[in-house]
Protein backbone atom coordinates (compact mmCIF):
# COMPACT_ATOMS: atom_id res chain seq x y z
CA UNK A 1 7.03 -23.95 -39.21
CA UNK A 2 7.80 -20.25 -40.47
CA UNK A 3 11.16 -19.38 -41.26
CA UNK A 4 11.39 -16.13 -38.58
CA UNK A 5 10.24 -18.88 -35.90
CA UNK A 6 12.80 -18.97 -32.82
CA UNK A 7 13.16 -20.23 -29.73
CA UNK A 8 13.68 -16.72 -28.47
CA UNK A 9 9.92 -16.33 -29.36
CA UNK A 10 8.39 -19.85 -29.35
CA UNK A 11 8.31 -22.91 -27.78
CA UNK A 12 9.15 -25.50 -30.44
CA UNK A 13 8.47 -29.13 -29.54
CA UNK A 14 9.26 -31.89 -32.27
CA UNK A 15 8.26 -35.29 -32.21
CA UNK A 16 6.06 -35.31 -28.71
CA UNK A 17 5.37 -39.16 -27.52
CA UNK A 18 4.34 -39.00 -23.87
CA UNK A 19 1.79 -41.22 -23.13
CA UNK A 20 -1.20 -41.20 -26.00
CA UNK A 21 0.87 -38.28 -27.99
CA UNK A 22 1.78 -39.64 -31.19
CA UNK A 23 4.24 -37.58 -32.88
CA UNK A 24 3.13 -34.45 -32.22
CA UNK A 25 4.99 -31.55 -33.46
CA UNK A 26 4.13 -28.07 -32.06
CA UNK A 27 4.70 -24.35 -31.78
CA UNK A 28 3.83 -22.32 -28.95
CA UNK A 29 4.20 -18.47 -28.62
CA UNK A 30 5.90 -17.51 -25.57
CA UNK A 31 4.34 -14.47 -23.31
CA UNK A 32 0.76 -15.28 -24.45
CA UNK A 33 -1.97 -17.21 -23.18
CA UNK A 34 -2.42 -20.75 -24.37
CA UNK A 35 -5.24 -22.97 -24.07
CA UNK A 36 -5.09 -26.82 -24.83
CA UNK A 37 -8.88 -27.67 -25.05
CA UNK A 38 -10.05 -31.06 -26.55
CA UNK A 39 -12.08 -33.98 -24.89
CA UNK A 40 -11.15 -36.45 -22.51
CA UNK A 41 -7.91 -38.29 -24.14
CA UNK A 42 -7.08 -36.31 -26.60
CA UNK A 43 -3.25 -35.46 -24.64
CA UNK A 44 -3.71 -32.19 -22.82
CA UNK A 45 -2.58 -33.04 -19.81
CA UNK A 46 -0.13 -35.43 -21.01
CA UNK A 47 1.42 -32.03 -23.43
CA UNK A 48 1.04 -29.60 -20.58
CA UNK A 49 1.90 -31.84 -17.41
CA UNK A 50 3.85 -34.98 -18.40
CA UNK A 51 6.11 -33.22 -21.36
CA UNK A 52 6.36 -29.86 -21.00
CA UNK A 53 6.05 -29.14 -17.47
CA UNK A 54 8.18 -32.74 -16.27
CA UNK A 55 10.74 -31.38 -19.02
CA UNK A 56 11.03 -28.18 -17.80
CA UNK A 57 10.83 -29.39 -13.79
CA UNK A 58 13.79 -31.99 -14.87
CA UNK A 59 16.68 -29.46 -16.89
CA UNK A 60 15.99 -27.03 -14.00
CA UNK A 61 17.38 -29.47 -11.27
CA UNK A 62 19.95 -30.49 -13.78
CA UNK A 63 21.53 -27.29 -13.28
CA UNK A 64 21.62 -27.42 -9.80
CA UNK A 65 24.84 -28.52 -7.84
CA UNK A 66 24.96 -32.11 -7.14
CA UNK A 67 24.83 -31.04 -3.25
CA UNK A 68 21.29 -29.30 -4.13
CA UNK A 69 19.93 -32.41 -6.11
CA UNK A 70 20.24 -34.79 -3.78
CA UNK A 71 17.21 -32.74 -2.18
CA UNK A 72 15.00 -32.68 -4.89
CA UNK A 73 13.12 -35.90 -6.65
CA UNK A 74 14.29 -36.12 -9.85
CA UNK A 75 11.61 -36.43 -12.70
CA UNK A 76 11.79 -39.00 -15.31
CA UNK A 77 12.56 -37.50 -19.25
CA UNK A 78 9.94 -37.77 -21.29
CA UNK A 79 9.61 -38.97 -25.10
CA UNK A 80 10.77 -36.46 -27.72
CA UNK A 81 12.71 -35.34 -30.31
CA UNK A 82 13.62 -32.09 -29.40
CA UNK A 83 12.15 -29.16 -27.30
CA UNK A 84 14.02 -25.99 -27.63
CA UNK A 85 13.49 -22.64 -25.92
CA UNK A 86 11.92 -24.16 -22.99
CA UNK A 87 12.50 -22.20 -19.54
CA UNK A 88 11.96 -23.76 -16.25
CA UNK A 89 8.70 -24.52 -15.16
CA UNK A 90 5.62 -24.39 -12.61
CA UNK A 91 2.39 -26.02 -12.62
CA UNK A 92 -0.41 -24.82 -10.35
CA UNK A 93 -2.62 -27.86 -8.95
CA UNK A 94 -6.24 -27.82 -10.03
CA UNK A 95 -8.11 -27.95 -6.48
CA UNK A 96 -11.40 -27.57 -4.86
CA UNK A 97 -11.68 -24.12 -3.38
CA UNK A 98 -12.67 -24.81 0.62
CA UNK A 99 -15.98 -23.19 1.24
CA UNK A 100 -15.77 -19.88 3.34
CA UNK A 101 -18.44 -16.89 3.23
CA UNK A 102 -15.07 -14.58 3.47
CA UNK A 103 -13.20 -16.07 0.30
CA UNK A 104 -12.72 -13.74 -2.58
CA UNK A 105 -11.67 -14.62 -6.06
CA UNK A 106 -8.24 -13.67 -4.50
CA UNK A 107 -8.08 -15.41 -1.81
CA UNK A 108 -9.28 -18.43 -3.70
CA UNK A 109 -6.53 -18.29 -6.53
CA UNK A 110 -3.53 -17.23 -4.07
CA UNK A 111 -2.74 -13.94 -5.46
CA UNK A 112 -4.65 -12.00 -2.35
CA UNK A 113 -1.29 -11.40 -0.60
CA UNK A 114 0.71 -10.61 -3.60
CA UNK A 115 -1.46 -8.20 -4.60
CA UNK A 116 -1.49 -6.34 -1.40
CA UNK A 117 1.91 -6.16 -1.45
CA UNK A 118 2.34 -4.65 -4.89
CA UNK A 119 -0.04 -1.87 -4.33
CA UNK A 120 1.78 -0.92 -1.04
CA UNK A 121 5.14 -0.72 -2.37
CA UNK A 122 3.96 0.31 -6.01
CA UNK A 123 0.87 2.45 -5.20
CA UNK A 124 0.24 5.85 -5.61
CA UNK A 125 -1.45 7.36 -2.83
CA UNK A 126 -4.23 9.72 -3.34
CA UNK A 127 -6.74 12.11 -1.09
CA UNK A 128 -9.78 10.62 -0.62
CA UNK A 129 -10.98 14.38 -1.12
CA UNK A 130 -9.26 16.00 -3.97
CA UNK A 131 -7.71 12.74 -5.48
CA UNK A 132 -4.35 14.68 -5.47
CA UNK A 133 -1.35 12.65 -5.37
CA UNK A 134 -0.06 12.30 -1.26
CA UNK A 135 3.42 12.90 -0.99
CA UNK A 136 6.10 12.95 1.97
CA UNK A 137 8.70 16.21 2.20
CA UNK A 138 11.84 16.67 3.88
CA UNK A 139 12.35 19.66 5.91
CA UNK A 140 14.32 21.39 3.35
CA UNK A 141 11.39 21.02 0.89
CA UNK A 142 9.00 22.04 3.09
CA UNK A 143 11.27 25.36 3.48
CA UNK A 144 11.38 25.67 -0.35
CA UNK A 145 7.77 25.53 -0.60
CA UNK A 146 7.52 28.27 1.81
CA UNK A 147 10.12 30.60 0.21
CA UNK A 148 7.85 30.66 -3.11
CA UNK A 149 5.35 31.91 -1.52
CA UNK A 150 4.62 35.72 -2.81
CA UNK A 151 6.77 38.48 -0.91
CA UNK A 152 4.33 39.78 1.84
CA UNK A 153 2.18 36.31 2.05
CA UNK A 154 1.97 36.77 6.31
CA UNK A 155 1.71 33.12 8.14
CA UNK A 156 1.94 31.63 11.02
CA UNK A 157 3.83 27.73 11.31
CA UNK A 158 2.36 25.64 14.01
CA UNK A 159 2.91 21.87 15.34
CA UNK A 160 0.39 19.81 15.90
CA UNK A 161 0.60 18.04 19.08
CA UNK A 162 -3.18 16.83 19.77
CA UNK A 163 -5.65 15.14 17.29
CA UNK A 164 -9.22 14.66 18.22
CA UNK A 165 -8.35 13.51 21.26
CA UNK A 166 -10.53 13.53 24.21
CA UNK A 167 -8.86 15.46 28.08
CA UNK A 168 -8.17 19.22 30.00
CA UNK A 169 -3.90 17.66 28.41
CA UNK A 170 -2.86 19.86 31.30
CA UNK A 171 0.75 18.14 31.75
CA UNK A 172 1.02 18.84 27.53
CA UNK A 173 -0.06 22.40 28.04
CA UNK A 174 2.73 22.94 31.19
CA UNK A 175 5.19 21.21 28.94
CA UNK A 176 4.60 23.83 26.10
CA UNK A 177 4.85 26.80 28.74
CA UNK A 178 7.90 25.48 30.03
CA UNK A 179 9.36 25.08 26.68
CA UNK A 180 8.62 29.17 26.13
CA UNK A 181 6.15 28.95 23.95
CA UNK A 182 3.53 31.64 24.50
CA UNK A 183 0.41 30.50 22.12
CA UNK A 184 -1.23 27.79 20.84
CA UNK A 185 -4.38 27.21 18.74
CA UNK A 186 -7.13 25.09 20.17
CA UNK A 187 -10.31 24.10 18.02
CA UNK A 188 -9.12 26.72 15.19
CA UNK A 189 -8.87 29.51 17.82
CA UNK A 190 -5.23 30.99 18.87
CA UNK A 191 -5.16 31.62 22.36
CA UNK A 192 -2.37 32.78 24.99
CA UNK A 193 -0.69 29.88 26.83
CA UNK A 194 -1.16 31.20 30.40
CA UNK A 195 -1.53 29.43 33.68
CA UNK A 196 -5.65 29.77 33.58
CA UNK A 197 -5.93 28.03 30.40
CA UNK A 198 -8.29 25.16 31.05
CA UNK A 199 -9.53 22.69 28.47
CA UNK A 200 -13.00 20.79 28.86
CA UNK A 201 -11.92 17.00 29.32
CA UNK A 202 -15.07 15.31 27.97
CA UNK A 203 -14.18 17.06 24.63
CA UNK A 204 -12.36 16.20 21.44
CA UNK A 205 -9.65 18.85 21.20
CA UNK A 206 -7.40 19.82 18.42
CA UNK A 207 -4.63 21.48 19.20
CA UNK A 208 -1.57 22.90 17.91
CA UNK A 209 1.16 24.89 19.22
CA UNK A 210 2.08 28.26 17.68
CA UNK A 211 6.27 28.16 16.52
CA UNK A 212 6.60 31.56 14.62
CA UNK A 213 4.77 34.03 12.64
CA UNK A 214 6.21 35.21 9.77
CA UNK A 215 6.26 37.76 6.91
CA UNK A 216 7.79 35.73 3.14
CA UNK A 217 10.68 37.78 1.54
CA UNK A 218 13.91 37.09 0.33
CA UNK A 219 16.23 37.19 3.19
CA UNK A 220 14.07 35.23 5.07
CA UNK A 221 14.97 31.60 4.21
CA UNK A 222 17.15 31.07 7.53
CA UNK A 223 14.69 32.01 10.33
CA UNK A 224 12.14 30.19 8.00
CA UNK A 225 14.34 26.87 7.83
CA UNK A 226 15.17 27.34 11.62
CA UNK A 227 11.60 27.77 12.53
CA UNK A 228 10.50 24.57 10.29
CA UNK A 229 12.47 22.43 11.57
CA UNK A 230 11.62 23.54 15.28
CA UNK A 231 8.05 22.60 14.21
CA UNK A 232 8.80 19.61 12.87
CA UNK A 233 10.53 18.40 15.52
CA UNK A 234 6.81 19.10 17.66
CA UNK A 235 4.68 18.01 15.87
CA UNK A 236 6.78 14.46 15.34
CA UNK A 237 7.00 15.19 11.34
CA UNK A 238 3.99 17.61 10.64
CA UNK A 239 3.80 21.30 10.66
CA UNK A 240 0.65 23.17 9.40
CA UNK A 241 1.07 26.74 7.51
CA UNK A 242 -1.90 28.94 8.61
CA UNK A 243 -1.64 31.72 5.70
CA UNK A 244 -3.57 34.78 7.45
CA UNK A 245 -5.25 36.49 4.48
CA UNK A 246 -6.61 33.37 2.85
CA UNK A 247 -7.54 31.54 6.19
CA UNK A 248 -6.21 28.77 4.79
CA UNK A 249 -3.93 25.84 6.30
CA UNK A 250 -1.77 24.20 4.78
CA UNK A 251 -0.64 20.73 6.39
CA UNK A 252 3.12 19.41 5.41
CA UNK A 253 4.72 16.35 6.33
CA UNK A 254 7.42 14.39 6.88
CA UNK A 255 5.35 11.19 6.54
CA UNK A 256 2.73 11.19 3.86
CA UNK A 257 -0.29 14.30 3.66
CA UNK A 258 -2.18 16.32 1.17
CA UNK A 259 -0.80 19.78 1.99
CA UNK A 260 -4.52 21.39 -0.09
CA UNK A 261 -6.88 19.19 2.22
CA UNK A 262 -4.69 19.44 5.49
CA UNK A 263 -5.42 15.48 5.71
CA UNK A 264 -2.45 13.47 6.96
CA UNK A 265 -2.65 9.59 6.00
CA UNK A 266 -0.20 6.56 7.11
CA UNK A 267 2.54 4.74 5.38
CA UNK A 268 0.89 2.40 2.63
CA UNK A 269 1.46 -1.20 3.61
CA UNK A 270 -0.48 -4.52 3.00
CA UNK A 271 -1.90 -4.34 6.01
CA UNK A 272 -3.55 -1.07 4.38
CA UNK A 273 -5.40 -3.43 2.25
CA UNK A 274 -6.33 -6.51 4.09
CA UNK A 275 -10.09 -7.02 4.91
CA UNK A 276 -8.86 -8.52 8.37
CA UNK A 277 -6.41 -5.98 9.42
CA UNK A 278 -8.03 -2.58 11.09
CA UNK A 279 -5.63 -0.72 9.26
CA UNK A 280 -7.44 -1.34 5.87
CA UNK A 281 -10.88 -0.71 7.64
CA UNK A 282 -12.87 2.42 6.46
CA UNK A 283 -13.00 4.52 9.63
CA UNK A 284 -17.02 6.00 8.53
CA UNK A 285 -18.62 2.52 8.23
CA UNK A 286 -16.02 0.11 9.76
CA UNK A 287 -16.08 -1.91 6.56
């Protein structure tokens, strides 16, 4: 054994007599992978399973309280000299996989589930159209984002209240007039919100009430903030800033959106990335 090796970064068993083991002395690096190979009998299993692994199993319960013990079988020691810098321990039972056309390489190995639960809480959301990063904002960065705008940039805020959703929405539309608001834009076209507005119910309509119009410049940033927060408030998280010159909307969110594509998308969770959940469904193909 080299002088500068540790049990801080080996395993170090002396003297290994488990079953056919005779004597066996042995180094193993820790955080790597290690493969026992050899033919039938050679001690693999009883090295792996019936020293290392019963070892381990048995000084973890040892530490237990006495009350906890009393719930767990205790394993029997097995014959050594000395293992040092052993932690405790887990062995994974070597099964048949059941057959299923649905079974992945995840599912079959177990780590299906954790996986979709690292990538929802540790995942970066992109657009699936510019691959940007999709980000939530709090109303006070929303209003920051709008005060950098050049001086002069001319916009219009608006809350969107309907999605692609098919109906005439004539009990949304009264609620909007008796709320004072005097426009909205339907289908990308900003119309007065009088009593003969009609909407065609056997269409998909997107529509989005108009808050405020406004003019950027440096005393503006408390009718902007009052006006963003009205919108957010509407739209139930979501405003969208129409700039006039460019013709170009700009979609921010209190949930999660990509303000250059004006997409919105849901919260990431592993439902996001089952293949049995609707959520993780592709809404083009339904795969």
């Amino acid at each position: 054994m080299s002088s500068k090796t540790t049990e801080l970064d080996h395993l170090i068993i002396r003297g290994a007599r488990e079953h056919n083991l005779q004597n066996v002395d042995l180094d193993i690096p820790k955080k790597k992978l290690v493969v026992f190979t050899g033919v039938s009998g050679s001690g693999k299993s009883s090295m792996a399973f019936d020293t290392l692994f019963a070892e381990g199993q048995r000084r973890y319960v040892e530490s237990l309280s006495a009350y906890a013990r009393q719930f767990l079988g205790q394993m029997e020691k097995p014959h050594y000299d000395s293992i040092r810098g052993l932690s405790p321990t887990i062995s994974i039972e070597q099964k048949a996989a059941g057959k299923n056309p649905r079974s992945t390489v995840g599912t079959i190995t177990e780590i299906y589930d954790y996986l979709r639960v690292l990538y929802a809480r540790m995942g970066e959301q992109r657009c699936h159209k510019c691959s940007r990063p999709v980000s939530a904002q709090s109303a006070q960065q929303i209003v920051d984002e709008l005060c950098r705008l050049p001086e002069g940039t001319r916009y219009t805020l608006l809350s969107p209240v309907v999605e692609n959703r098919k109906g005439a929405h004539e009990d949304l539309l009264g609620e909007l007039r008796g709320h004072g608001f005097a426009r909205i834009r339907i289908d990308g076209v900003v119309v007065e919100l009088d009593e003969k507005l009609t909407l065609d119910k056997k269409k998909r309509h997107r529509v989005e009430v108009v808050v405020d119009r406004l003019v950027s410049k440096p005393d503006g940033r408390a009718r902007i903030t009052d006006s963003v927060e009205l919108a957010l408030k509407r739209g139930e998280g979501k405003l969208i800033a129409a700039l006039v010159a460019e013709g170009e909307d700009r979609l921010f969110s209190e949930h999660r959106a990509c303000e250059h594509c004006a997409i919105g998308y849901p919260e990431l969770t592993p439902q996001s990335f089952s293949f049995n959940s609707p959520l993780g469904m592709c809404t083009e193909c339904n795969g």
